[in-house]
Protein backbone atom coordinates (compact mmCIF):
# COMPACT_ATOMS: atom_id res chain seq x y z
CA UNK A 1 0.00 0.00 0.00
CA UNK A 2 1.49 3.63 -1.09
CA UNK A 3 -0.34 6.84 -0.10
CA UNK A 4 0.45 10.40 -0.64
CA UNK A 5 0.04 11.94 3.20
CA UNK A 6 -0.48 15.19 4.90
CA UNK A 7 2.44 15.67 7.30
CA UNK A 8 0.73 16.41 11.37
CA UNK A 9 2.66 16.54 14.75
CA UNK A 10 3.21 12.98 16.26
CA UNK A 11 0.61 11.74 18.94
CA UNK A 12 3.25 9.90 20.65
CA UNK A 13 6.08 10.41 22.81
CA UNK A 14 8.87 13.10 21.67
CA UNK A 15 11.92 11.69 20.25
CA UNK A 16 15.45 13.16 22.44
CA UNK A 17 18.08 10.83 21.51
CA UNK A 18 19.28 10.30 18.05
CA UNK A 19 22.45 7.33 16.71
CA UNK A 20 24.99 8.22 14.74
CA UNK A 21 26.59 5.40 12.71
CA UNK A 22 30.06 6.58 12.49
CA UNK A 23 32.44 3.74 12.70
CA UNK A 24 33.31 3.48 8.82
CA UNK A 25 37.19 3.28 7.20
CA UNK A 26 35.86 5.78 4.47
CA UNK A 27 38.79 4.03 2.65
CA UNK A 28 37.14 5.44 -0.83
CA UNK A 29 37.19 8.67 0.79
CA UNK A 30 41.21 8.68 1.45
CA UNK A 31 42.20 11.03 -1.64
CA UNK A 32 40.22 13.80 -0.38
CA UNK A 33 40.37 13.48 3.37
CA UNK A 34 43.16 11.24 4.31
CA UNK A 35 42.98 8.78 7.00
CA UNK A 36 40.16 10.63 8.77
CA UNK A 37 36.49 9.13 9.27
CA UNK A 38 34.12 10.11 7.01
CA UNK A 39 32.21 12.71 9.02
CA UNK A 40 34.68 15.03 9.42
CA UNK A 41 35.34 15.74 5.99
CA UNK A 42 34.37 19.80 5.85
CA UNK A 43 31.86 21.58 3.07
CA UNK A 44 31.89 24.98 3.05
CA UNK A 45 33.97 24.97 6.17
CA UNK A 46 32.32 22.93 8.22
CA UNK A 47 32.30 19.27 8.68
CA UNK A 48 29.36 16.69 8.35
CA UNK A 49 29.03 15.81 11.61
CA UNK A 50 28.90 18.98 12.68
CA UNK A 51 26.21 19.64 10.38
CA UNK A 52 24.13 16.93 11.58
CA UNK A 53 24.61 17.67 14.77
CA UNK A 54 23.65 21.26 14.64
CA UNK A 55 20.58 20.04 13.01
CA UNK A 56 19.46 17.34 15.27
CA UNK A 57 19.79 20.27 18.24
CA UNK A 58 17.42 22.72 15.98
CA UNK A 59 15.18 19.72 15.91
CA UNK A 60 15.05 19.06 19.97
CA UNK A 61 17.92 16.10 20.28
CA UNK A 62 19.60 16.38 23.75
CA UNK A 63 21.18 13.07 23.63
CA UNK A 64 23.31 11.73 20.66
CA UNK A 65 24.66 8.02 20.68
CA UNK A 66 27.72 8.32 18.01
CA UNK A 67 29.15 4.60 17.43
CA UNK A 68 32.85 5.28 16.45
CA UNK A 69 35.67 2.97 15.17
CA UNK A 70 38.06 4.24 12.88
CA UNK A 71 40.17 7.08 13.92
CA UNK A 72 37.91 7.18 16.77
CA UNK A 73 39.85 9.78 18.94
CA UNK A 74 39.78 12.42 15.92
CA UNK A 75 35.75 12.67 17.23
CA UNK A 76 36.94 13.02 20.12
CA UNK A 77 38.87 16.20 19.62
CA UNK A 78 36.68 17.94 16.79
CA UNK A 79 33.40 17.81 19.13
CA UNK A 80 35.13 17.98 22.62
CA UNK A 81 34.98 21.98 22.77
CA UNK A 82 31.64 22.05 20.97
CA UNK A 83 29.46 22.84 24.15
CA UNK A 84 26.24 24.41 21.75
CA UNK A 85 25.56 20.72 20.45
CA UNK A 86 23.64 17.24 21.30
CA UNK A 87 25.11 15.51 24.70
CA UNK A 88 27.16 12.83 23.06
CA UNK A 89 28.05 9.33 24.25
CA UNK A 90 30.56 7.69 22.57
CA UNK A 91 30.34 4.07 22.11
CA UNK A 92 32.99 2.01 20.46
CA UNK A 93 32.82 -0.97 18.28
CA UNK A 94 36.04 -2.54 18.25
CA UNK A 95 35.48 -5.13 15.34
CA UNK A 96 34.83 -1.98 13.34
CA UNK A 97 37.23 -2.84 10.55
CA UNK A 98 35.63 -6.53 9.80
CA UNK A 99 31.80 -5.37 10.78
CA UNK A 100 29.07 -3.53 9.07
CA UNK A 101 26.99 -0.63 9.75
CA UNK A 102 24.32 -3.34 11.81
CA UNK A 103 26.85 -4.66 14.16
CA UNK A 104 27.14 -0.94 15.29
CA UNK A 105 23.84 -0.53 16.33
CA UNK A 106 23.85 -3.65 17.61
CA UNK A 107 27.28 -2.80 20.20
CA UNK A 108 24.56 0.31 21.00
CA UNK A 109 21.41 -1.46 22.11
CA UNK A 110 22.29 -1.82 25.75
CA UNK A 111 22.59 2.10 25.87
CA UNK A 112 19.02 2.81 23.98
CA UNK A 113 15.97 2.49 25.58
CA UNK A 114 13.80 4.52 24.09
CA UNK A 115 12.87 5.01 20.27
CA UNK A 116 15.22 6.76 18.58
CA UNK A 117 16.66 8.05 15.44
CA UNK A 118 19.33 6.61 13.34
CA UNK A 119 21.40 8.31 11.40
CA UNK A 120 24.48 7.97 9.17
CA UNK A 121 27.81 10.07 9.65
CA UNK A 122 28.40 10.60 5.77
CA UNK A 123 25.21 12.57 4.90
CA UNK A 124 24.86 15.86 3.83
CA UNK A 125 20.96 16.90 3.91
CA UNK A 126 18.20 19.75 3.69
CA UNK A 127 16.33 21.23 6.32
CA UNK A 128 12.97 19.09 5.98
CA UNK A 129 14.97 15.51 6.40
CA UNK A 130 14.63 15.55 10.36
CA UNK A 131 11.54 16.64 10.88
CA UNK A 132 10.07 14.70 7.94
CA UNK A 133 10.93 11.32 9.76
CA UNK A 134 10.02 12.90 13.35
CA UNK A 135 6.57 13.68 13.00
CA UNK A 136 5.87 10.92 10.87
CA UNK A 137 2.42 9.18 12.49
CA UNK A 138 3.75 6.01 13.53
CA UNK A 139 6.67 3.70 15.36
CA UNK A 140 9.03 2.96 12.73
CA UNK A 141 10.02 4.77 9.34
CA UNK A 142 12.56 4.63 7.11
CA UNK A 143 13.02 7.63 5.12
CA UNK A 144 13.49 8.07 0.97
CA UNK A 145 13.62 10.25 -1.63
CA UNK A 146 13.25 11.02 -5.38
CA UNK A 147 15.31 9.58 -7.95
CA UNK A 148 18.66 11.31 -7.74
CA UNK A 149 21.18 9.85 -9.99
CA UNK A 150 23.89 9.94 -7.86
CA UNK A 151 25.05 5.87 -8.96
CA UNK A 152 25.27 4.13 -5.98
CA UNK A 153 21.46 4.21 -5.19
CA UNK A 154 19.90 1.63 -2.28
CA UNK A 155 16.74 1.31 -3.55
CA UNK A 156 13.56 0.76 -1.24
CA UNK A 157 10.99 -1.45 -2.64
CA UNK A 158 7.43 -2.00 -2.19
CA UNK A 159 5.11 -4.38 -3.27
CA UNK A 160 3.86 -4.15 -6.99
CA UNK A 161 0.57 -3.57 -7.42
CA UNK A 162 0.31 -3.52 -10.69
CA UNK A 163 0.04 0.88 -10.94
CA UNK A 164 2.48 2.94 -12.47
CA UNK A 165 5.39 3.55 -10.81
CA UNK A 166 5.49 7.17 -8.68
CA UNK A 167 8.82 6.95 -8.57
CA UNK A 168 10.27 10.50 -9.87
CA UNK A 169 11.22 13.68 -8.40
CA UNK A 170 8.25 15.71 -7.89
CA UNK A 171 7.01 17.85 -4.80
CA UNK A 172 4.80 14.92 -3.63
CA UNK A 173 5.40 13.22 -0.11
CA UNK A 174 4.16 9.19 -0.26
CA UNK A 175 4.27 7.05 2.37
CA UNK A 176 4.13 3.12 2.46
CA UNK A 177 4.97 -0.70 3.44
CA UNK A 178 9.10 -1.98 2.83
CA UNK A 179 9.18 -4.79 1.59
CA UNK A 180 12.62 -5.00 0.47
CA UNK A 181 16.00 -2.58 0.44
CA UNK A 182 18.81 -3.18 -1.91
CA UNK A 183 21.04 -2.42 -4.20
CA UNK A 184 19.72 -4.79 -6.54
CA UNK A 185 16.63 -5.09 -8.22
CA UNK A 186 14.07 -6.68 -6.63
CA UNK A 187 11.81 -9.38 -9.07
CA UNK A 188 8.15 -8.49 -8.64
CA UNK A 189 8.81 -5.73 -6.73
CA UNK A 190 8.34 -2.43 -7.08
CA UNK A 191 11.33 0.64 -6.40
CA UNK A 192 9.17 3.51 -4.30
CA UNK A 193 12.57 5.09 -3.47
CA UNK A 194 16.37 5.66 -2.63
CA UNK A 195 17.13 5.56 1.09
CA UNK A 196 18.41 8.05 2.80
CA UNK A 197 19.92 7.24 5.76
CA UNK A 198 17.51 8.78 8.04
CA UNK A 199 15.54 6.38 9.96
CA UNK A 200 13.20 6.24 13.04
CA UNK A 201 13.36 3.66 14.84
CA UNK A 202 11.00 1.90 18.03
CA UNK A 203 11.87 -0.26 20.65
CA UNK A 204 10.62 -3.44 18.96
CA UNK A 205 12.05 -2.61 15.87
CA UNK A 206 15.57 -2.18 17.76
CA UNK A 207 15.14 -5.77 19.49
CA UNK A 208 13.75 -7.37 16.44
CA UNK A 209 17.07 -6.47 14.32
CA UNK A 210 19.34 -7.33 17.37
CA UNK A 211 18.13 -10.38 17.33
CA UNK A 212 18.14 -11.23 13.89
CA UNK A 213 21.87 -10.00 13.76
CA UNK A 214 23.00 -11.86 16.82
CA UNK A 215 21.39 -15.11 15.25
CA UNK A 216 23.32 -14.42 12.32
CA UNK A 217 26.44 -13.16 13.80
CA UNK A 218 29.60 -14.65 12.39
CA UNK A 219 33.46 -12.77 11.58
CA UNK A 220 33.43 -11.21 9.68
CA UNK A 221 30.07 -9.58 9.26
CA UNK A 222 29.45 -7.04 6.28
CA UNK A 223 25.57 -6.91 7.36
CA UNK A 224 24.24 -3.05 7.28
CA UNK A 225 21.15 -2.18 9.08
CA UNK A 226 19.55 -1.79 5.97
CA UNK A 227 20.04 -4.97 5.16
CA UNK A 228 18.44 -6.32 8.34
CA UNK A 229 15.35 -4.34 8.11
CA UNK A 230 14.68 -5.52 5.15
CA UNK A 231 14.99 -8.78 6.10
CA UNK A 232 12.94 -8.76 9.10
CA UNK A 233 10.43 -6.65 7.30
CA UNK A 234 8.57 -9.51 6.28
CA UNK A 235 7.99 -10.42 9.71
CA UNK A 236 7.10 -6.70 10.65
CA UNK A 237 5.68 -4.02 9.57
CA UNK A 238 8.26 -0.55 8.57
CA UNK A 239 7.26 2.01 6.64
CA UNK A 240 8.73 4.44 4.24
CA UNK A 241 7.81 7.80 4.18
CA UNK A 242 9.66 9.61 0.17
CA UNK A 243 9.77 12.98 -0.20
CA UNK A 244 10.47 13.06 -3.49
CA UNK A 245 12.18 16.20 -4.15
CA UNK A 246 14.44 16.08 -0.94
CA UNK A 247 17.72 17.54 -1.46
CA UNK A 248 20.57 15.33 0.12
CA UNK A 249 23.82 13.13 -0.23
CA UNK A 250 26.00 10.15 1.12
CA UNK A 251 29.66 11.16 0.72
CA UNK A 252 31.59 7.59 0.04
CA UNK A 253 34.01 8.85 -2.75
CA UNK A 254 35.61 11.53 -4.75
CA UNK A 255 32.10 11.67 -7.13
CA UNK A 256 29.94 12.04 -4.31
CA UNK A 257 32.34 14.59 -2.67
CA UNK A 258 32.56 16.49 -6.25
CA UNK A 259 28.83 16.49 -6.68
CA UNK A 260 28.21 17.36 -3.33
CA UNK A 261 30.08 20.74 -4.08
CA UNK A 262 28.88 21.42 -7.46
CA UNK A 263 25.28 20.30 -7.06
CA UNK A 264 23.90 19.45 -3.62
CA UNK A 265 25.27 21.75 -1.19
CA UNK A 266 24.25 25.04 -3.76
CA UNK A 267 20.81 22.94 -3.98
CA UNK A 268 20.33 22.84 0.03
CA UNK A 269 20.89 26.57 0.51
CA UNK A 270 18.43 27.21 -2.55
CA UNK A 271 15.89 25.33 -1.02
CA UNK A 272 16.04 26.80 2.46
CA UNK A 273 16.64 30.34 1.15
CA UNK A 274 13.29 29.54 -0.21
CA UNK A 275 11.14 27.91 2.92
């Protein structure tokens, strides 16, 4: 089931603590930054993380997890003097250089317990992101966009229902059921979007992947959480809310970094010149 929805303020409890996924090698990264983590790499003067962070305060986050691994100390010492942001807890996943993005959360769990969102350290995004996915009406969503030809696309599928595919960049916000995330396409299903890396996430949801991963858990591990919500999607519900004409970007390599520049960054302060 896809709907186009009316955003309204949430009727449950208030979200305060966000995750940031930051334990990457960003070794695709190394011509432009070096051997530094992803996050810190600087647009405009100013680094990622710091962007995100700023933002998550603007949007009421007191309380940031960030799950470090490589070059964890450089964190450390670019946010130690930064008193304006989040509170931030650092939690360290040591297996960081044979693990995924899931086994991060999962080092987190024992830290979280309350809903939550989940964020990515490599992501360079608009205004509307946040509280797109925050007062979304229900536990769980995952959130997409419009088609944005940046070539390395996760798609988020849906189940096809036999209607045209939505699927472009309009001004249109949609909302439905995952039934699948990848890179690759899905047979008989259909593509409603390209994740994000913005994500609210609930309790269950939380345990649910833990689980799953710990089931699975062998050395080394690759698994993104992603990946696991799409695989235990068919056992519950998560939703996608795509608003199609978001302006963002995952930085994993000199193209994205490039674009970013060129395209996306000029883009974001069009767009909130304009709200």
């Amino acid at each position: 089931l896809v709907s186009k929805i009316t955003m309204k303020k949430p009727s449950f409890s208030k979200i305060s603590t966000a995750v940031i996924l930051a334990a990457g090698m960003g070794i695709r990264l190394r011509n432009v930054i070096g051997v530094c983590p992803k996050g810190l790499l600087e647009i405009d003067g100013k680094s990622l993380i710091i962007r995100s962070l700023e933002r998550l305060k603007k949007e009421g986050i007191d309380r940031v997890v960030m799950v470090t691994g490589f070059q964890k100390t450089m964190y450390h010492k670019h946010l130690r003097h930064e008193a304006s942001l989040p509170d931030i807890e650092f939690i360290h996943s040591s297996r960081f250089a044979e693990t995924g993005s899931m086994h991060s959360l999962f080092v987190a769990q024992d830290v979280l317990l309350d809903d939550f969102l989940l964020l990515e350290s490599d992501l360079l995004y608009e205004s509307r992101a946040l509280p797109s996915v925050l007062n979304y009406e229900g536990p769980d969503v995952v959130l997409a966009s419009g088609k944005t030809g940046s070539n390395d696309e996760v798609y988020i599928y849906g189940e096809n229902h036999g209607e045209r595919s939505e699927y472009e960049t309009s001004s249109s916000t949609v909302s439905g059921d995952i039934a699948a995330i990848s890179k690759q396409p899905r047979q008989h299903l259909q593509v409603q979007g390209e994740l994000v890396g913005i994500s609210k996430i609930s309790q269950n949801l939380l345990r649910t992947m833990c689980a799953h991963h710990e089931e699975n858990l062998t050395f080394p591990c690759s698994n993104h959480y992603e990946e696991c919500i799409s695989e235990v999607s068919s056992e519950q519900v998560v939703h996608f809310l795509r608003v199609d004409d978001l302006v963002w970007t995952e930085i994993d390599d000199q193209s994205h970094y490039d674009r970013a520049v060129k395209k996306i960054y000029p883009g974001i302060i069009r767009q909130e010149t304009l709200s």
